[in-house]
Protein backbone atom coordinates (compact mmCIF):
# COMPACT_ATOMS: atom_id res chain seq x y z
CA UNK A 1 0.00 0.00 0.00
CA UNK A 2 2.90 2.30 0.54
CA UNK A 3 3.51 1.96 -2.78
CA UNK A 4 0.78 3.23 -4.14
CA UNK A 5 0.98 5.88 -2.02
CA UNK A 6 4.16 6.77 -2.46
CA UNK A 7 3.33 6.66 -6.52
CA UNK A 8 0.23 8.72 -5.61
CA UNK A 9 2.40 11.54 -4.28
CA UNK A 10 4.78 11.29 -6.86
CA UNK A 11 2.08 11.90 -9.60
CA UNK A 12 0.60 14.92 -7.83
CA UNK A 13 4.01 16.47 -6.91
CA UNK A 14 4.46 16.20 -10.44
CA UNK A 15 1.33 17.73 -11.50
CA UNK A 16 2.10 20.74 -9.73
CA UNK A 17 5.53 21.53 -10.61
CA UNK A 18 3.60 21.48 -14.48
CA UNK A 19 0.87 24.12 -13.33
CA UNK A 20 3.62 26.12 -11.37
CA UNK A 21 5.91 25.89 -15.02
CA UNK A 22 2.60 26.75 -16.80
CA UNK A 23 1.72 30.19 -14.66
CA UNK A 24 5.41 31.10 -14.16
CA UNK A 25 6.44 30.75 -17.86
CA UNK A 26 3.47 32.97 -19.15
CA UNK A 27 3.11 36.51 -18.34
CA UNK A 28 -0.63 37.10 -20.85
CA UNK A 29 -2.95 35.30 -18.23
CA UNK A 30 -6.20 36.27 -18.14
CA UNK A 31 -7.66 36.31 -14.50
CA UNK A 32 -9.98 33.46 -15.04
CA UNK A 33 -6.79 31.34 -15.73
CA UNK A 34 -5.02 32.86 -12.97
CA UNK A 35 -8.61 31.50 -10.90
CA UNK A 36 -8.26 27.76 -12.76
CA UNK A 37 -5.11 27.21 -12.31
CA UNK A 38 -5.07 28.32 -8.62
CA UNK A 39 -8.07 25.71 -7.75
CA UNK A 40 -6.31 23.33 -9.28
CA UNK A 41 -3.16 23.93 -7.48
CA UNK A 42 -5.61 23.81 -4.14
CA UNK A 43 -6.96 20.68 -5.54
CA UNK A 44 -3.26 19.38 -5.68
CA UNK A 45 -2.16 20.15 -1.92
CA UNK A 46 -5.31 18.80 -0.54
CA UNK A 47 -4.78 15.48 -1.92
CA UNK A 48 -0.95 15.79 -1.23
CA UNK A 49 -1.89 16.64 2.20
CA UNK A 50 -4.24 13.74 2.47
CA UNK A 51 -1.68 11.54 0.81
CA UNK A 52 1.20 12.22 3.37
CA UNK A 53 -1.55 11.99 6.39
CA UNK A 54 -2.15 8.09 5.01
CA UNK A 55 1.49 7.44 4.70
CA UNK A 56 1.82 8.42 8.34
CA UNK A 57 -0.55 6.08 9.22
């Protein structure tokens, strides 16, 4: 199960550096991208979060 988990965390970690490359390498975002790509970062650390809680246990 660690595993998994570790995978898990892996693939989101990953997923975020791409959406923090994405934001950081543009500079013509409109604010409802600046909005989408900030829930989506929140979506990210919440399931990180969750992720790291679960490999504690």
């Amino acid at each position: 199960m660690k595993d998994k988990i570790g995978t898990a965390i892996s693939y989101y970690t990953k997923q975020g550096e791409e959406i923090l490359k994405t934001v950081n390498s543009r500079k013509d975002l409109t604010p409802d991208e600046l909005i989408y790509f900030g829930e989506e970062m929140a979506k990210i650390e919440y399931k990180l979060t969750a992720l790291e809680v679960a490999k504690e246990s």
